[in-house]
C-alpha atoms as a PDB file:
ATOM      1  CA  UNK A   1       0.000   0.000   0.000  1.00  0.00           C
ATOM      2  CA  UNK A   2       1.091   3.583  -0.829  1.00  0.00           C
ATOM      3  CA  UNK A   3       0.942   6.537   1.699  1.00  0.00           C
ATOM      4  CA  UNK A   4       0.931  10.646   1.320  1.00  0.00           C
ATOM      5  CA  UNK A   5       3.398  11.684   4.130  1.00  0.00           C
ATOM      6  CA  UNK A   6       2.402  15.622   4.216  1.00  0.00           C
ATOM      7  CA  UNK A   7       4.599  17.566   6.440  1.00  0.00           C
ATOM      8  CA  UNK A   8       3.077  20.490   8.256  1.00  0.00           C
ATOM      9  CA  UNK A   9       4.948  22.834   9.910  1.00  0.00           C
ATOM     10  CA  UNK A  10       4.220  26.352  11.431  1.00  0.00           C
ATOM     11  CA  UNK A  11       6.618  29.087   9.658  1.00  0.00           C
ATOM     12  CA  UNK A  12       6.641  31.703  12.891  1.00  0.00           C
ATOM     13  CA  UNK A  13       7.372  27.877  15.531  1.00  0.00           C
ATOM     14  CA  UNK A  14      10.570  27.079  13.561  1.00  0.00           C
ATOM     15  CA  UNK A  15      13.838  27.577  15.299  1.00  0.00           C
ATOM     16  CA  UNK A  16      14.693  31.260  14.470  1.00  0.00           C
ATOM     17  CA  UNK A  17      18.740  30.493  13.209  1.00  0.00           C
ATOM     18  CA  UNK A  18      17.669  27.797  11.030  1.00  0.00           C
ATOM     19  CA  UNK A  19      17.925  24.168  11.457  1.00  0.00           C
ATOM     20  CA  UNK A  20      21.204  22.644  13.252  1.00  0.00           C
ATOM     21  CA  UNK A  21      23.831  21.861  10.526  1.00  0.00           C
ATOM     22  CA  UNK A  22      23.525  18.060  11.486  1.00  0.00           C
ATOM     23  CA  UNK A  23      19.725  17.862  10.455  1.00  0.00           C
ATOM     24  CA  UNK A  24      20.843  17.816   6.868  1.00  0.00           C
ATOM     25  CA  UNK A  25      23.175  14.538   7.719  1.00  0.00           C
ATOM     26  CA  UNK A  26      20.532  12.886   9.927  1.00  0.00           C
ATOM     27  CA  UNK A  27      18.218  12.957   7.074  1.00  0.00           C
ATOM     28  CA  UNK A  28      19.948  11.938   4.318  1.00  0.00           C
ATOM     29  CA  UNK A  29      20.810   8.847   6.295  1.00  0.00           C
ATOM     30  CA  UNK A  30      17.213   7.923   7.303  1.00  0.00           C
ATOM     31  CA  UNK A  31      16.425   8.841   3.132  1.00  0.00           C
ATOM     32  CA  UNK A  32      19.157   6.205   2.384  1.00  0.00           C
ATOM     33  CA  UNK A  33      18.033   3.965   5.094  1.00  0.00           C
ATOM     34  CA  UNK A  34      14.499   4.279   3.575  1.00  0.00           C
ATOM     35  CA  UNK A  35      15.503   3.859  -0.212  1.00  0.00           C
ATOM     36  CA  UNK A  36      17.767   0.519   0.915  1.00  0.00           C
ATOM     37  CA  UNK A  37      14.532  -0.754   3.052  1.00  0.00           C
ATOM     38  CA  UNK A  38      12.323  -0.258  -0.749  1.00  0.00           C
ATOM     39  CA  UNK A  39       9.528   2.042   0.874  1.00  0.00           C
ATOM     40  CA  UNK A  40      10.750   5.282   0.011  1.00  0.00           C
ATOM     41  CA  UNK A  41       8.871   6.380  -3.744  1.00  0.00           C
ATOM     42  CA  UNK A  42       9.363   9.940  -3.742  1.00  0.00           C
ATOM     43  CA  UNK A  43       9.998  12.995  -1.112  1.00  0.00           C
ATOM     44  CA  UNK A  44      10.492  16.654  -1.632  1.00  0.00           C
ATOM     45  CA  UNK A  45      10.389  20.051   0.130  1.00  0.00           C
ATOM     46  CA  UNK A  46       8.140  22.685  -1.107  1.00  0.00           C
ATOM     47  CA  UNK A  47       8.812  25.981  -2.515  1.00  0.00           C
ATOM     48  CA  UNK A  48       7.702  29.030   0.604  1.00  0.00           C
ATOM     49  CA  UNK A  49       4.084  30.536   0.142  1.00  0.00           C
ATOM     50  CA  UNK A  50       4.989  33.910  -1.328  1.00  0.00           C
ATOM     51  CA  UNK A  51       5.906  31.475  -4.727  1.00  0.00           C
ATOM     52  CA  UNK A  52       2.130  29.622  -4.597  1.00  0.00           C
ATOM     53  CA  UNK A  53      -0.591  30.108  -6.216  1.00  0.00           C
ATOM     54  CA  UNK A  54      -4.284  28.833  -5.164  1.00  0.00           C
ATOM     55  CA  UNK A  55      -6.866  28.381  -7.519  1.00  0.00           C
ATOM     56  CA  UNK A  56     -10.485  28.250  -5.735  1.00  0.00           C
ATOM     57  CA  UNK A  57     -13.591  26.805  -7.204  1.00  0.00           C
ATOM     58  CA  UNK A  58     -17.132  28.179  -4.941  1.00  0.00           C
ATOM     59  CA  UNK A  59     -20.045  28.877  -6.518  1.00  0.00           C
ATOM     60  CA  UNK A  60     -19.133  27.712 -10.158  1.00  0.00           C
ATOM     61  CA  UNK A  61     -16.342  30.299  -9.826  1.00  0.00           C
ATOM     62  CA  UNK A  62     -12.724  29.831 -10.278  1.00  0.00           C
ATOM     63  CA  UNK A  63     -10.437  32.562  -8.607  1.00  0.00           C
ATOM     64  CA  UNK A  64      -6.826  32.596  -8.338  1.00  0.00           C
ATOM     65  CA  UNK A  65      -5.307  33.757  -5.345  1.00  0.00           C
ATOM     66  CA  UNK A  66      -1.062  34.483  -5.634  1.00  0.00           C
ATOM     67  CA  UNK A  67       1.006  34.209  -2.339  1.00  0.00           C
ATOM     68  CA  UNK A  68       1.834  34.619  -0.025  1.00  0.00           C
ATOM     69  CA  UNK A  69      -0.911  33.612   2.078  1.00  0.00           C
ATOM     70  CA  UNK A  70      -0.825  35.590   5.586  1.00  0.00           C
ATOM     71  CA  UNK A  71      -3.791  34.215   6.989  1.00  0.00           C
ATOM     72  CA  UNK A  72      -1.398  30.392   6.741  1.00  0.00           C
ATOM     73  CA  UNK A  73      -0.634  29.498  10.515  1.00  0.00           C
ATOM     74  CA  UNK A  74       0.141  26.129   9.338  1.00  0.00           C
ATOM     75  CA  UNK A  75       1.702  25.093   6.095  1.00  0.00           C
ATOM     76  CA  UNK A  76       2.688  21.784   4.293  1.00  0.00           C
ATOM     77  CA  UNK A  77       6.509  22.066   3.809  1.00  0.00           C
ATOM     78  CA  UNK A  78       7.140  18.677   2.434  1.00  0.00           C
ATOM     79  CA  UNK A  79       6.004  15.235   1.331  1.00  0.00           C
ATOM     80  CA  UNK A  80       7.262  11.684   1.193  1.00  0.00           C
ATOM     81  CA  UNK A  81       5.859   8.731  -0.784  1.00  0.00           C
ATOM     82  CA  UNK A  82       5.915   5.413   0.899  1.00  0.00           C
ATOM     83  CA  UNK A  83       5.228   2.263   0.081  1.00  0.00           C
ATOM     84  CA  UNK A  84       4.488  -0.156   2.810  1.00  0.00           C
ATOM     85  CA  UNK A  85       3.219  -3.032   3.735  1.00  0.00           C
ATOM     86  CA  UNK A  86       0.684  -1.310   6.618  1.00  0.00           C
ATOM     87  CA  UNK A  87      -0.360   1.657   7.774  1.00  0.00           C
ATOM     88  CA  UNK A  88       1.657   1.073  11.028  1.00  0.00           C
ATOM     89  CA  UNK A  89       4.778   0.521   9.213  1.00  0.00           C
ATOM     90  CA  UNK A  90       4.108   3.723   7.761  1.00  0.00           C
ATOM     91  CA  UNK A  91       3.892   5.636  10.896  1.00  0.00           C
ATOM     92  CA  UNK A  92       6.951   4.311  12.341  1.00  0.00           C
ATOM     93  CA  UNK A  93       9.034   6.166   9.367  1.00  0.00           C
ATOM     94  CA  UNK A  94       6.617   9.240   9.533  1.00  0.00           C
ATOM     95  CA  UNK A  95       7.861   9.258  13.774  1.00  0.00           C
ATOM     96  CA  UNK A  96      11.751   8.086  12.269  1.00  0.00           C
ATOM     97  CA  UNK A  97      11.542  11.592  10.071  1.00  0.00           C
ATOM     98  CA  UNK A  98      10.171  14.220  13.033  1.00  0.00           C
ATOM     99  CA  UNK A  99      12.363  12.595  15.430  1.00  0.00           C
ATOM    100  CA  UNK A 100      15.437  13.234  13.549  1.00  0.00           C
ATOM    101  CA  UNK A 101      14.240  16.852  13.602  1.00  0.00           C
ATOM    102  CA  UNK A 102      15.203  17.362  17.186  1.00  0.00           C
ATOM    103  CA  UNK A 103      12.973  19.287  19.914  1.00  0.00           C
ATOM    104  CA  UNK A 104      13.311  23.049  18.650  1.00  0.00           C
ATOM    105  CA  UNK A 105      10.668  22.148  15.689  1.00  0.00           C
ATOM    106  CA  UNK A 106       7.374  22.452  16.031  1.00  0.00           C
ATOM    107  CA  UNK A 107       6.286  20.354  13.231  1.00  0.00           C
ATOM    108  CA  UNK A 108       3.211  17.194  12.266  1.00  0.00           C
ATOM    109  CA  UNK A 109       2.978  14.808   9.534  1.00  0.00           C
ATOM    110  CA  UNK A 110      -0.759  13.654   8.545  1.00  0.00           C
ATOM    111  CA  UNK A 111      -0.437   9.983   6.937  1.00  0.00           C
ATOM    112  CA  UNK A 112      -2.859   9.508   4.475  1.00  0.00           C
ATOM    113  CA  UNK A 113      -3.439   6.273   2.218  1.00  0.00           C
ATOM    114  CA  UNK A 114      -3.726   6.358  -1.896  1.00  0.00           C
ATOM    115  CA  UNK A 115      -6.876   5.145  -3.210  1.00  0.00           C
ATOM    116  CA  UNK A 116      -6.036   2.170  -5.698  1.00  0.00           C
ATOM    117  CA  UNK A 117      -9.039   1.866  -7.296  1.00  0.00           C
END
Protein backbone atom coordinates (compact mmCIF):
# COMPACT_ATOMS: atom_id res chain seq x y z
CA UNK A 1 0.00 0.00 0.00
CA UNK A 2 1.09 3.58 -0.83
CA UNK A 3 0.94 6.54 1.70
CA UNK A 4 0.93 10.65 1.32
CA UNK A 5 3.40 11.68 4.13
CA UNK A 6 2.40 15.62 4.22
CA UNK A 7 4.60 17.57 6.44
CA UNK A 8 3.08 20.49 8.26
CA UNK A 9 4.95 22.83 9.91
CA UNK A 10 4.22 26.35 11.43
CA UNK A 11 6.62 29.09 9.66
CA UNK A 12 6.64 31.70 12.89
CA UNK A 13 7.37 27.88 15.53
CA UNK A 14 10.57 27.08 13.56
CA UNK A 15 13.84 27.58 15.30
CA UNK A 16 14.69 31.26 14.47
CA UNK A 17 18.74 30.49 13.21
CA UNK A 18 17.67 27.80 11.03
CA UNK A 19 17.92 24.17 11.46
CA UNK A 20 21.20 22.64 13.25
CA UNK A 21 23.83 21.86 10.53
CA UNK A 22 23.52 18.06 11.49
CA UNK A 23 19.73 17.86 10.45
CA UNK A 24 20.84 17.82 6.87
CA UNK A 25 23.17 14.54 7.72
CA UNK A 26 20.53 12.89 9.93
CA UNK A 27 18.22 12.96 7.07
CA UNK A 28 19.95 11.94 4.32
CA UNK A 29 20.81 8.85 6.29
CA UNK A 30 17.21 7.92 7.30
CA UNK A 31 16.43 8.84 3.13
CA UNK A 32 19.16 6.20 2.38
CA UNK A 33 18.03 3.96 5.09
CA UNK A 34 14.50 4.28 3.58
CA UNK A 35 15.50 3.86 -0.21
CA UNK A 36 17.77 0.52 0.91
CA UNK A 37 14.53 -0.75 3.05
CA UNK A 38 12.32 -0.26 -0.75
CA UNK A 39 9.53 2.04 0.87
CA UNK A 40 10.75 5.28 0.01
CA UNK A 41 8.87 6.38 -3.74
CA UNK A 42 9.36 9.94 -3.74
CA UNK A 43 10.00 13.00 -1.11
CA UNK A 44 10.49 16.65 -1.63
CA UNK A 45 10.39 20.05 0.13
CA UNK A 46 8.14 22.68 -1.11
CA UNK A 47 8.81 25.98 -2.52
CA UNK A 48 7.70 29.03 0.60
CA UNK A 49 4.08 30.54 0.14
CA UNK A 50 4.99 33.91 -1.33
CA UNK A 51 5.91 31.47 -4.73
CA UNK A 52 2.13 29.62 -4.60
CA UNK A 53 -0.59 30.11 -6.22
CA UNK A 54 -4.28 28.83 -5.16
CA UNK A 55 -6.87 28.38 -7.52
CA UNK A 56 -10.48 28.25 -5.74
CA UNK A 57 -13.59 26.81 -7.20
CA UNK A 58 -17.13 28.18 -4.94
CA UNK A 59 -20.04 28.88 -6.52
CA UNK A 60 -19.13 27.71 -10.16
CA UNK A 61 -16.34 30.30 -9.83
CA UNK A 62 -12.72 29.83 -10.28
CA UNK A 63 -10.44 32.56 -8.61
CA UNK A 64 -6.83 32.60 -8.34
CA UNK A 65 -5.31 33.76 -5.34
CA UNK A 66 -1.06 34.48 -5.63
CA UNK A 67 1.01 34.21 -2.34
CA UNK A 68 1.83 34.62 -0.02
CA UNK A 69 -0.91 33.61 2.08
CA UNK A 70 -0.83 35.59 5.59
CA UNK A 71 -3.79 34.22 6.99
CA UNK A 72 -1.40 30.39 6.74
CA UNK A 73 -0.63 29.50 10.52
CA UNK A 74 0.14 26.13 9.34
CA UNK A 75 1.70 25.09 6.10
CA UNK A 76 2.69 21.78 4.29
CA UNK A 77 6.51 22.07 3.81
CA UNK A 78 7.14 18.68 2.43
CA UNK A 79 6.00 15.24 1.33
CA UNK A 80 7.26 11.68 1.19
CA UNK A 81 5.86 8.73 -0.78
CA UNK A 82 5.91 5.41 0.90
CA UNK A 83 5.23 2.26 0.08
CA UNK A 84 4.49 -0.16 2.81
CA UNK A 85 3.22 -3.03 3.74
CA UNK A 86 0.68 -1.31 6.62
CA UNK A 87 -0.36 1.66 7.77
CA UNK A 88 1.66 1.07 11.03
CA UNK A 89 4.78 0.52 9.21
CA UNK A 90 4.11 3.72 7.76
CA UNK A 91 3.89 5.64 10.90
CA UNK A 92 6.95 4.31 12.34
CA UNK A 93 9.03 6.17 9.37
CA UNK A 94 6.62 9.24 9.53
CA UNK A 95 7.86 9.26 13.77
CA UNK A 96 11.75 8.09 12.27
CA UNK A 97 11.54 11.59 10.07
CA UNK A 98 10.17 14.22 13.03
CA UNK A 99 12.36 12.60 15.43
CA UNK A 100 15.44 13.23 13.55
CA UNK A 101 14.24 16.85 13.60
CA UNK A 102 15.20 17.36 17.19
CA UNK A 103 12.97 19.29 19.91
CA UNK A 104 13.31 23.05 18.65
CA UNK A 105 10.67 22.15 15.69
CA UNK A 106 7.37 22.45 16.03
CA UNK A 107 6.29 20.35 13.23
CA UNK A 108 3.21 17.19 12.27
CA UNK A 109 2.98 14.81 9.53
CA UNK A 110 -0.76 13.65 8.54
CA UNK A 111 -0.44 9.98 6.94
CA UNK A 112 -2.86 9.51 4.47
CA UNK A 113 -3.44 6.27 2.22
CA UNK A 114 -3.73 6.36 -1.90
CA UNK A 115 -6.88 5.14 -3.21
CA UNK A 116 -6.04 2.17 -5.70
CA UNK A 117 -9.04 1.87 -7.30
Amino acid sequence: MRHLLLIRLDPAAQPVQGPDPSLAEDMDKLLEEMTKAGVLLDTAGLWPLDEAVRIRLSNGELTVLDGPFTESKEIIGGYCLLQTRSRDEAVEWASRFLRVHGPEWTMEIEVRQLDQS
